[in-house]
Protein backbone atom coordinates (compact mmCIF):
# COMPACT_ATOMS: atom_id res chain seq x y z
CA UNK A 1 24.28 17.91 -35.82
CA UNK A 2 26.47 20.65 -35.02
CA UNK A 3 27.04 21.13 -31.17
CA UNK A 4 26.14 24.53 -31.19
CA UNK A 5 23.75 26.80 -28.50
CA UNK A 6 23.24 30.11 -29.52
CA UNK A 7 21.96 32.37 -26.87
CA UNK A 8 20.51 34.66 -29.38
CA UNK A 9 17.79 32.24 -30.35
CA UNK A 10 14.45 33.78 -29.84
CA UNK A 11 12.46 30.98 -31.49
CA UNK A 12 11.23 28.80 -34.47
CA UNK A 13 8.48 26.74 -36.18
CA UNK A 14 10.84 24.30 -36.92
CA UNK A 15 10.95 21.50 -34.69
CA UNK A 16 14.37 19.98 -35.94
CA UNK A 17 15.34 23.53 -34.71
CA UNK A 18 13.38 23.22 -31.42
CA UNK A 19 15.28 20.30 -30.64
CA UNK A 20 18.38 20.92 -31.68
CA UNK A 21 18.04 24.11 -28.79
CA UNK A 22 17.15 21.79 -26.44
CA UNK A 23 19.83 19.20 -27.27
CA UNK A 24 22.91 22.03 -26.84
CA UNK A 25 21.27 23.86 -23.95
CA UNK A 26 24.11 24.20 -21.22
CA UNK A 27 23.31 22.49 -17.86
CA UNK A 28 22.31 26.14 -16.13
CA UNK A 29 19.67 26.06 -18.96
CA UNK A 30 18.54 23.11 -19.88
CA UNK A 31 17.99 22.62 -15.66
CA UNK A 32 15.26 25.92 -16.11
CA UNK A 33 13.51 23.48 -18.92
CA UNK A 34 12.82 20.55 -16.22
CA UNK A 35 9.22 21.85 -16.01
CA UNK A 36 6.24 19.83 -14.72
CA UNK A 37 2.58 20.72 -14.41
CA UNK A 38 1.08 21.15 -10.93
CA UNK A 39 -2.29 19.82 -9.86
CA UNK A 40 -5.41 21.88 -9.64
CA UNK A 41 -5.10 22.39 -5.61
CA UNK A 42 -1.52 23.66 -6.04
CA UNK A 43 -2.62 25.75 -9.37
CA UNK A 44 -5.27 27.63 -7.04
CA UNK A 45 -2.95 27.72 -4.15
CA UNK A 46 0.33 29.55 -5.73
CA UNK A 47 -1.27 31.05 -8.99
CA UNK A 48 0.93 29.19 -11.41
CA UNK A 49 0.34 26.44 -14.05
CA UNK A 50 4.08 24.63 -13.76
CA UNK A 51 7.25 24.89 -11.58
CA UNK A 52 10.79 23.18 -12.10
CA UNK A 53 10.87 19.39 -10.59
CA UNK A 54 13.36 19.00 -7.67
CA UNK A 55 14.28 16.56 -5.53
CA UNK A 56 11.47 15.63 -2.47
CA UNK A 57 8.58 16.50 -4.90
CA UNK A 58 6.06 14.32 -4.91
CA UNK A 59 4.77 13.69 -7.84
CA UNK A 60 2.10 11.72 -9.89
CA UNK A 61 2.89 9.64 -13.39
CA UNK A 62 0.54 10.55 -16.26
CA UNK A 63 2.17 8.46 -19.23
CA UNK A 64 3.85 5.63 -19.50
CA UNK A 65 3.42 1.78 -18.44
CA UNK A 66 3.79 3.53 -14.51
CA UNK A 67 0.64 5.62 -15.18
CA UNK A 68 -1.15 6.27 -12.21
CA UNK A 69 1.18 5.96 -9.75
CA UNK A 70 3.37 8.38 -7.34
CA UNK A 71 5.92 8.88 -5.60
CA UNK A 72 8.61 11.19 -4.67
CA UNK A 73 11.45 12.34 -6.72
CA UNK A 74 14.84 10.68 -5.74
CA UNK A 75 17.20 11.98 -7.92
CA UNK A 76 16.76 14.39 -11.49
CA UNK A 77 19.29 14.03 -14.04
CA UNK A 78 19.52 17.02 -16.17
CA UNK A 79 21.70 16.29 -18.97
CA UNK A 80 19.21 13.85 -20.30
CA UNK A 81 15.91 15.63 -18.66
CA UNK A 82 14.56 12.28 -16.61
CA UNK A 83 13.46 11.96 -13.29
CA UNK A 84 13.75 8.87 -10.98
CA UNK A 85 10.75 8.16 -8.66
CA UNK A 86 11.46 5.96 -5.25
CA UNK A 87 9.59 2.50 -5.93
CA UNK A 88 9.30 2.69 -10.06
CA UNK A 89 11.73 0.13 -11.17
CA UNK A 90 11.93 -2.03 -13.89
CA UNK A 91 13.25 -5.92 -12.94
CA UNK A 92 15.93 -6.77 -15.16
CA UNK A 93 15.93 -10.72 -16.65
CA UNK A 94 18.74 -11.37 -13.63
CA UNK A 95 16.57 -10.31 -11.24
CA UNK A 96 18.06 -7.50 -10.01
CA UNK A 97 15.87 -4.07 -10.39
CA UNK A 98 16.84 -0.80 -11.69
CA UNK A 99 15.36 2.57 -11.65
CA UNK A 100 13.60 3.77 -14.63
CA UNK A 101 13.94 7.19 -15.91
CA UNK A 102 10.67 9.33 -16.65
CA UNK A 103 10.66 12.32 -18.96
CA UNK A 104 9.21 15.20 -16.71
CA UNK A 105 6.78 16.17 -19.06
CA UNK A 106 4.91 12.97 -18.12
CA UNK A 107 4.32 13.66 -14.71
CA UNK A 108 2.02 16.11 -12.66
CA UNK A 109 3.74 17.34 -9.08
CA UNK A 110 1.19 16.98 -6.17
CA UNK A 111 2.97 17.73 -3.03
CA UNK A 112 5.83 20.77 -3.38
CA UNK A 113 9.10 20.27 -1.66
CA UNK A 114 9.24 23.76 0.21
CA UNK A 115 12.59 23.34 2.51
CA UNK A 116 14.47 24.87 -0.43
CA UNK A 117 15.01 28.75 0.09
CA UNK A 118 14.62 30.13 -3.71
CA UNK A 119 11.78 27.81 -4.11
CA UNK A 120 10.03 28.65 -1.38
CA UNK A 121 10.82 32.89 -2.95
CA UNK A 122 9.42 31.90 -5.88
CA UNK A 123 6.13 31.02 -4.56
CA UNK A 124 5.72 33.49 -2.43
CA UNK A 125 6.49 36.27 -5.07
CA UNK A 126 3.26 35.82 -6.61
């Protein structure tokens, strides 16, 4: 695959395509694409279906062998689009435990982390 990103790319059926735009998305753009859902209380509350995962949100796990369980976001990694959750950590055969990374499409945020000034803009907007 050719590491290419071409900003003139309006869209395509193709998913090969679709990923391949994903895959080369610079980090200013691929950072716009960490997108979760928000629950219906915060849907009702700021009028909007998703919002961009940051660090402090708290969030709830929808998929995965963590389902049902939440936490807050510790740390988001955007080159590779995961997100690791305080207390979700796999125990290695040593014993010692490691975090384990979440794609942010399986997760629903719960609690917003408003102490960040654009974020808290973006809400308000409306």
């Amino acid at each position: 695959m050719e590491k290419k990103f071409v900003v003139s790319w309006k869209g395509s059926k193709k998913p090969n395509k679709q990923r391949k735009y994903i895959a080369n998305a610079p980090n200013h753009i691929s950072s716009k694409m960490i997108c979760s859902m928000l629950s219906d209380e915060l849907k009702k509350k700021h009028n909007k279906n998703n919002l961009r995962v940051i660090k402090g949100d708290r969030v709830k796990i929808l998929r995965g062998q963590f389902k049902g369980k939440s936490g807050k976001v510790e740390n988001v990694n955007i080159k590779t689009k995961k997100l690791y959750i305080e207390n979700i950590e796999l125990q290695k055969k040593d014993g010692t435990k490691t975090q384990y990374p979440i794609h942010h499409s399986n997760v629903m945020i719960t609690e917003l982390n408003l102490k960040d000034k654009k974020r808290s803009e973006i809400i308000k907007r409306k």
